[in-house]
Protein backbone atom coordinates (compact mmCIF):
# COMPACT_ATOMS: atom_id res chain seq x y z
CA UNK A 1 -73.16 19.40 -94.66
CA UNK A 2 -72.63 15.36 -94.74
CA UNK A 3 -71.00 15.33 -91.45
CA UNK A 4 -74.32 17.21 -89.83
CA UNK A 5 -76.91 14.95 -91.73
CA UNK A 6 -74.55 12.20 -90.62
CA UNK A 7 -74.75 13.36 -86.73
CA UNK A 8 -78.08 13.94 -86.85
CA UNK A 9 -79.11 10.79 -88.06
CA UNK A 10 -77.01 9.16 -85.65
CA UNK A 11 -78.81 10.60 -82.50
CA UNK A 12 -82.23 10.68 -84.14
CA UNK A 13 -81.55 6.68 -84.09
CA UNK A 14 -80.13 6.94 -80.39
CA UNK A 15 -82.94 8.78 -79.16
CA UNK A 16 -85.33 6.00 -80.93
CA UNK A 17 -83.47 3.42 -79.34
CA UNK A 18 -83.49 5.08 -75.64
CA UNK A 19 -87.44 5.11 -76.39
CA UNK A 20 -88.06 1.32 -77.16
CA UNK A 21 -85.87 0.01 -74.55
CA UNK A 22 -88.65 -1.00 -72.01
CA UNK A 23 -90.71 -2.19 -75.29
CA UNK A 24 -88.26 -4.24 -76.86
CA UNK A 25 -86.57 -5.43 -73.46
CA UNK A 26 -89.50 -6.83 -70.98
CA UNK A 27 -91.57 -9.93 -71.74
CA UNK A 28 -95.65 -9.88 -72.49
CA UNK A 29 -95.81 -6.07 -74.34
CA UNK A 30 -99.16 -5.75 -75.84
CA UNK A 31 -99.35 -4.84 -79.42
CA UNK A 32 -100.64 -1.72 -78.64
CA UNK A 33 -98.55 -0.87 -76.34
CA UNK A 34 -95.61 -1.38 -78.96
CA UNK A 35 -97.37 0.44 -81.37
CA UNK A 36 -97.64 3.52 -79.49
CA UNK A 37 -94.12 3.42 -78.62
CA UNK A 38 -92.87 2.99 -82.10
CA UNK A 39 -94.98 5.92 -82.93
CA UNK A 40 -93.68 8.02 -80.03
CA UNK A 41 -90.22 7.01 -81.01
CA UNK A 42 -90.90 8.00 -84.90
CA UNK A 43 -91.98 11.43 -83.54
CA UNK A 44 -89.02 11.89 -81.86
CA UNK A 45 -86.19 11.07 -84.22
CA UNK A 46 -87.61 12.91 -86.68
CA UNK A 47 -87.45 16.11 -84.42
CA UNK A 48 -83.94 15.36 -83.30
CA UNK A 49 -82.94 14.35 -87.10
CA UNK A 50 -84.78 18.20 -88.08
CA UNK A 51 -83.37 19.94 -85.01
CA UNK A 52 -79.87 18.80 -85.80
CA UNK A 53 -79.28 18.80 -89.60
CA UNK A 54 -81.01 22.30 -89.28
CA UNK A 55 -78.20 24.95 -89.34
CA UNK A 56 -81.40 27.60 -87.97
CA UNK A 57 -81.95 27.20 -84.40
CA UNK A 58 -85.11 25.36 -83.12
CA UNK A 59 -86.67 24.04 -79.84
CA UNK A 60 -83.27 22.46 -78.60
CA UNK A 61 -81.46 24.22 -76.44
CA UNK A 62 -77.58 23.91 -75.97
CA UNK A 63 -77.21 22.22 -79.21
CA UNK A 64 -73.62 23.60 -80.31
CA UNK A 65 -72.50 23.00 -76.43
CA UNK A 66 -71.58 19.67 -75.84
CA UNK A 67 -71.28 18.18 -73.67
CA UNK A 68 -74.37 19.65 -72.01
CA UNK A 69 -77.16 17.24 -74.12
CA UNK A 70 -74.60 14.64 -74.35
CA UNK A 71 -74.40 14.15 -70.32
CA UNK A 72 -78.33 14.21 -70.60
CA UNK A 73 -78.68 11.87 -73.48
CA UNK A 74 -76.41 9.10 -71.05
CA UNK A 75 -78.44 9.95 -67.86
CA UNK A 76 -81.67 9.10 -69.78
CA UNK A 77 -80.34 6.05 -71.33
CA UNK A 78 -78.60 4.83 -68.22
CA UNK A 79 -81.88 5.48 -66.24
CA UNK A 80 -84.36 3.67 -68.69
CA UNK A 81 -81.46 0.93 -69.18
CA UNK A 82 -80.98 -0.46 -65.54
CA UNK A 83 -84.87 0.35 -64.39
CA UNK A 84 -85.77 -2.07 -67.26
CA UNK A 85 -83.46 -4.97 -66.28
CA UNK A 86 -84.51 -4.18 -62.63
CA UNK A 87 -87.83 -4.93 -64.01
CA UNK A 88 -86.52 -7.57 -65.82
CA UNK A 89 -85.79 -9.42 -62.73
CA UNK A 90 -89.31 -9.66 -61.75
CA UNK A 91 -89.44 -12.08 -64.78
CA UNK A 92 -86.30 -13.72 -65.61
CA UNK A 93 -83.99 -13.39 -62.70
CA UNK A 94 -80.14 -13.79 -63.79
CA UNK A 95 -77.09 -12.63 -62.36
CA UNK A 96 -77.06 -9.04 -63.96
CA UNK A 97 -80.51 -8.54 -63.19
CA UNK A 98 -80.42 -9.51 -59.79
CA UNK A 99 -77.07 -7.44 -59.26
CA UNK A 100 -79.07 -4.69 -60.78
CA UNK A 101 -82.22 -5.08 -58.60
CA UNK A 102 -79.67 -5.65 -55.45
CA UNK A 103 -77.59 -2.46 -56.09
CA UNK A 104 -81.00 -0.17 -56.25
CA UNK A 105 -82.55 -1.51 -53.14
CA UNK A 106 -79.13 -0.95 -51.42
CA UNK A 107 -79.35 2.56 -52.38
CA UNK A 108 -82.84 3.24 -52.11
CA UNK A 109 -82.84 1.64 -48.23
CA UNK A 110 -79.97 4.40 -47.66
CA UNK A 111 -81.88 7.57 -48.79
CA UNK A 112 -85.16 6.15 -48.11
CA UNK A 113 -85.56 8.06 -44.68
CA UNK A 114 -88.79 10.25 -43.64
CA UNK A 115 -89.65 13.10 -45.81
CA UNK A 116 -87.31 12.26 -48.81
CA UNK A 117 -88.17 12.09 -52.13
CA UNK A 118 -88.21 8.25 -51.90
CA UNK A 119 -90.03 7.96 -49.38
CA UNK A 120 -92.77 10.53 -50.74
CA UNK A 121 -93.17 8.41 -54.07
CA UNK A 122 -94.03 5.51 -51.87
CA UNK A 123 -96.95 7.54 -49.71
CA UNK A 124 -97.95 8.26 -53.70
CA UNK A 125 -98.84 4.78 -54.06
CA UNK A 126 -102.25 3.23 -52.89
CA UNK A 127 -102.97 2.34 -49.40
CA UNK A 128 -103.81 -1.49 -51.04
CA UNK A 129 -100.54 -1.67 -52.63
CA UNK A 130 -98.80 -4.91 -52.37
CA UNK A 131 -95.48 -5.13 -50.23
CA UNK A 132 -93.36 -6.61 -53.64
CA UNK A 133 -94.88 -3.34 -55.51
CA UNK A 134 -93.93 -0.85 -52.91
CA UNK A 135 -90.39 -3.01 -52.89
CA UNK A 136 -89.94 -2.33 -56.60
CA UNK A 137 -91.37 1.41 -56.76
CA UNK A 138 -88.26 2.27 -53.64
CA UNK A 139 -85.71 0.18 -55.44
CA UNK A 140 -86.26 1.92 -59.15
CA UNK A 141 -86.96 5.21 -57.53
CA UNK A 142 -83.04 4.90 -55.29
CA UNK A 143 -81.89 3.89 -58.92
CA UNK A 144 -83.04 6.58 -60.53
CA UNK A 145 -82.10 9.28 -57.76
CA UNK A 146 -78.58 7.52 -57.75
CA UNK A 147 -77.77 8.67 -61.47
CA UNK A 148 -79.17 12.22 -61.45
CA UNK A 149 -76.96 12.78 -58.41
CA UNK A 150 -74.14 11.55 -60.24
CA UNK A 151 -74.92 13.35 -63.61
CA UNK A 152 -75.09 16.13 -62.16
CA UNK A 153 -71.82 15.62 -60.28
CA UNK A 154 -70.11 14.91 -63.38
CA UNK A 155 -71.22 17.82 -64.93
CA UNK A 156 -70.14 20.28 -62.34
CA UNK A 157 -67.24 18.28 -62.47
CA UNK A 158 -66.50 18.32 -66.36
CA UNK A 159 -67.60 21.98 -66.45
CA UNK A 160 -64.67 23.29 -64.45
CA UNK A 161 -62.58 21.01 -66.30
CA UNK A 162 -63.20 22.23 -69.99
CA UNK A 163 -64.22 25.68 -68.72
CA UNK A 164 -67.55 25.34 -70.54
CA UNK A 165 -69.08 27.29 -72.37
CA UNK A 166 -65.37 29.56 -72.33
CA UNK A 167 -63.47 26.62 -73.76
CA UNK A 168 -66.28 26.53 -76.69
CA UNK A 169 -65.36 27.98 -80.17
CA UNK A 170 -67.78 30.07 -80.14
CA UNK A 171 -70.68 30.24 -78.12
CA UNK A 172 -73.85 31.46 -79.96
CA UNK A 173 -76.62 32.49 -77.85
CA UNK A 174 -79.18 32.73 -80.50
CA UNK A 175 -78.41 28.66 -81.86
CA UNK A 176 -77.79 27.59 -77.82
CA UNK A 177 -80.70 28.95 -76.39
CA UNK A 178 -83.44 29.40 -79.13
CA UNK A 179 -86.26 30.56 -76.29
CA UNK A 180 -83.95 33.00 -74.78
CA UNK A 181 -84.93 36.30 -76.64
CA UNK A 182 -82.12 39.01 -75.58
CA UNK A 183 -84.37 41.98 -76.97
CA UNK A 184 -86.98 41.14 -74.57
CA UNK A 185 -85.91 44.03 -71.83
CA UNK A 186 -83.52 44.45 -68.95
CA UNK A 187 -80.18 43.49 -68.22
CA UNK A 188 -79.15 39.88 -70.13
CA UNK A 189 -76.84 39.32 -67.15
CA UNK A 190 -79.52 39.69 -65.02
CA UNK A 191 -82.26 37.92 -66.81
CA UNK A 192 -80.14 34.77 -67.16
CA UNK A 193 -79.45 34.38 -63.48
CA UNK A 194 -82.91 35.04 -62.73
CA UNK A 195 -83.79 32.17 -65.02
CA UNK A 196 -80.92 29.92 -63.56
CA UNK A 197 -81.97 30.43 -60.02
CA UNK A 198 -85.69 29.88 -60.94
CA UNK A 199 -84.68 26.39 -62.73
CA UNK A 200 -82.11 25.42 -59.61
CA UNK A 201 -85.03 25.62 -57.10
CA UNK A 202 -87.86 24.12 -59.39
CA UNK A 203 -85.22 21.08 -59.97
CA UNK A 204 -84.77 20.83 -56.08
CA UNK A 205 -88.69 21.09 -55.44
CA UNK A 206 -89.82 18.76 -58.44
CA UNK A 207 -88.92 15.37 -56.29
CA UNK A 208 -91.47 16.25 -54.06
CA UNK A 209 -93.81 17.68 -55.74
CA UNK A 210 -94.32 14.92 -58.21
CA UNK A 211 -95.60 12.45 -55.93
CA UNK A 212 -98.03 15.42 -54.49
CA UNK A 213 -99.04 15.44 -57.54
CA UNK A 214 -99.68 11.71 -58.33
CA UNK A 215 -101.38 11.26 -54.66
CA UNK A 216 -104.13 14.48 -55.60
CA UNK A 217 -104.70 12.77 -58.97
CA UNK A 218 -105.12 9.24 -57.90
CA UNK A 219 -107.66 10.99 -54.93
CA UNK A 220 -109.70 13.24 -57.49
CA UNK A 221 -109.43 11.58 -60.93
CA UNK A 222 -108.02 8.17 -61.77
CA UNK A 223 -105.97 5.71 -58.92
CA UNK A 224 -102.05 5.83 -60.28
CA UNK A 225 -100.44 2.20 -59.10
CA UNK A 226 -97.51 2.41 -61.41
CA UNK A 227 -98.33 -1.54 -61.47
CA UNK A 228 -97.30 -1.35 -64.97
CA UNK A 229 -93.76 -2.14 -65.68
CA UNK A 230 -93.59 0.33 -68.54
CA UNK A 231 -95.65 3.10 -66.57
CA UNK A 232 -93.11 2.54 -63.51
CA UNK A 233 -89.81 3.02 -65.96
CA UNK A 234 -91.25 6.00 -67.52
CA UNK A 235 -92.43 8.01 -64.51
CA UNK A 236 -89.96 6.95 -62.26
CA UNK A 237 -87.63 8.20 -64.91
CA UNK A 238 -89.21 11.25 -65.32
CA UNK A 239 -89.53 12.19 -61.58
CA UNK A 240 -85.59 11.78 -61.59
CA UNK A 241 -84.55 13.06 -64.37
CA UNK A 242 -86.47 16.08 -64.96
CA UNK A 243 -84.99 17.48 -61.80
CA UNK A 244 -81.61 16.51 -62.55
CA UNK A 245 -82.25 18.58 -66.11
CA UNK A 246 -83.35 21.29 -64.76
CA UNK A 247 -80.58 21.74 -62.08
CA UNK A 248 -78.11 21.02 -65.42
CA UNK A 249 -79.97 23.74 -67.09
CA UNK A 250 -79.78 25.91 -64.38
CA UNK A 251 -76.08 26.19 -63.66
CA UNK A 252 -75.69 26.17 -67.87
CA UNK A 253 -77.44 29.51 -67.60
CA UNK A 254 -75.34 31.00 -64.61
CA UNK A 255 -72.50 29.79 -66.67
CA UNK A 256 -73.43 31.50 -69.73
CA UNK A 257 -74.29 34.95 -67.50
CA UNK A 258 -71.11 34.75 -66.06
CA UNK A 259 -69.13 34.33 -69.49
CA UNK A 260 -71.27 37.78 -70.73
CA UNK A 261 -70.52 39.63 -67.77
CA UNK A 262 -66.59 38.29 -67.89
CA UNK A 263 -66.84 39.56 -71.83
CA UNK A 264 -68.04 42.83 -70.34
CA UNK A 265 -65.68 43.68 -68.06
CA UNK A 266 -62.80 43.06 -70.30
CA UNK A 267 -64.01 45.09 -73.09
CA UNK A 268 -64.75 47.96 -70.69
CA UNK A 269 -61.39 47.79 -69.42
CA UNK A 270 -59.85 47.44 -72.92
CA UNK A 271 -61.83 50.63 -73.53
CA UNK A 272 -60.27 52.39 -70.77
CA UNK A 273 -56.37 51.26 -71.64
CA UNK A 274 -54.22 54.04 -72.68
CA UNK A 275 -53.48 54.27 -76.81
């Protein structure tokens, strides 16, 4: 029971610290704006502390899995870390920040070709936007694309390596995927992988359908110019890493269809061994 509270309490105060990196980080935060992010970061330790020291499952899914919300957890913080000292840069430039600010413009002048999802967050931007803007929007949106392509090669990667979720103790549907309801009707099996596939292709589309998204609401309802530092890191962020979680999620799901179906087929066969 200690160890849990202790766990918990440890990535409540990780995922507070992820939260108030840009806040606590870049120069000239308003007081409101740090208020509202202390608030926001309040709100969501205390539902990691209560998802976590709860033995019941809740709204977190894979939460007896690890890695799966570990390799998430570092993609976010990795993410929010180097877009903020790539902001950084635009204030006090230093070695690291520079190298920083360098290494995502190298990147996002390699992907940034017609039709990709860098280039389509640019075309989001307004048609008044200043060159140095557009510069930093392409360098923190390469960034960002760089580390959900390598999270989620790492976690293909580590997943063959441990055999997840096989390699697991146990593996308890009900705790790991709380929204999931079995009893629902049809074939588990085959609702998973419908569900997987689903989340693969909505994590492909997502990178361009954000910036669709941001272009119709800056033309119908309120101009979005990410001119902001703490707006850029957050939906830059987002538009990366959202896609990268749902692909994660995705393949977790075909995973977890897979080991039912392997579970199936050897108790069938048991079934049918001679006595």
């Amino acid at each position: 029971m200690f160890s849990r509270l202790a766990g918990a309490l440890l990535r409540a105060i990780l995922v507070a610290v992820v939260i108030s990196i840009p806040a606590l980080i870049l120069p000239d935060t308003s007081s409101d704006t740090a208020q509202i992010v202390a608030l926001i970061a309040l709100f969501a330790a205390a539902l990691t502390f209560f998802e976590y020291a709860s033995v019941y499952p809740g709204l977190v899914e894979f939460r007896d899995a690890p890695p799966f919300n570990r390799i998430r957890f570092i993609s976010l913080f990795a993410t929010v870390l180097l877009l903020t000292l790539a902001e950084l840069s635009q204030f006090y430039p230093s070695t690291l920040t520079r190298f920083i600010e360098v290494m995502g413009s190298t990147v996002a002048s390699s992907i940034d070709v017609p039709y990709s999802p860098v280039r389509l967050l640019q075309l989001a931007l307004p048609a008044d936007a200043g060159a140095q803007h557009i510069a930093m929007v392409r360098t923190a949106a390469g960034m960002a694309y760089l580390i959900s392509l390598i999270t989620l090669g790492y976690f293909v990667v580590i997943l063959r390596l441990i055999g997840w979720p096989q390699a697991q103790t146990k593996f308890n549907v009900w705790v790991n995927l709380p929204t999931f309801d079995p009893t629902a009707g049809g074939d588990v099996v085959e609702r998973l992988r419908r569900d997987a596939w689903f989340n693969i292709a909505l994590g492909f589309l997502l990178p361009f359908l954000i910036p669709a998204v941001l272009k119709i609401v800056s033309i119908n309802f309120v101009v979005v110019t990410l001119e902001s530092p703490h707006t850029l890191i957050w939906m830059v962020t987002a538009w990366a890493f959202l896609p990268a979680s749902l692909f994660m999620r995705g393949i977790a799901l075909g995973r977890v269809a897979h080991m039912i179906e392997e579970k199936r087929r050897l108790q069938d066969a048991n079934e049918y061994l001679p006595a």
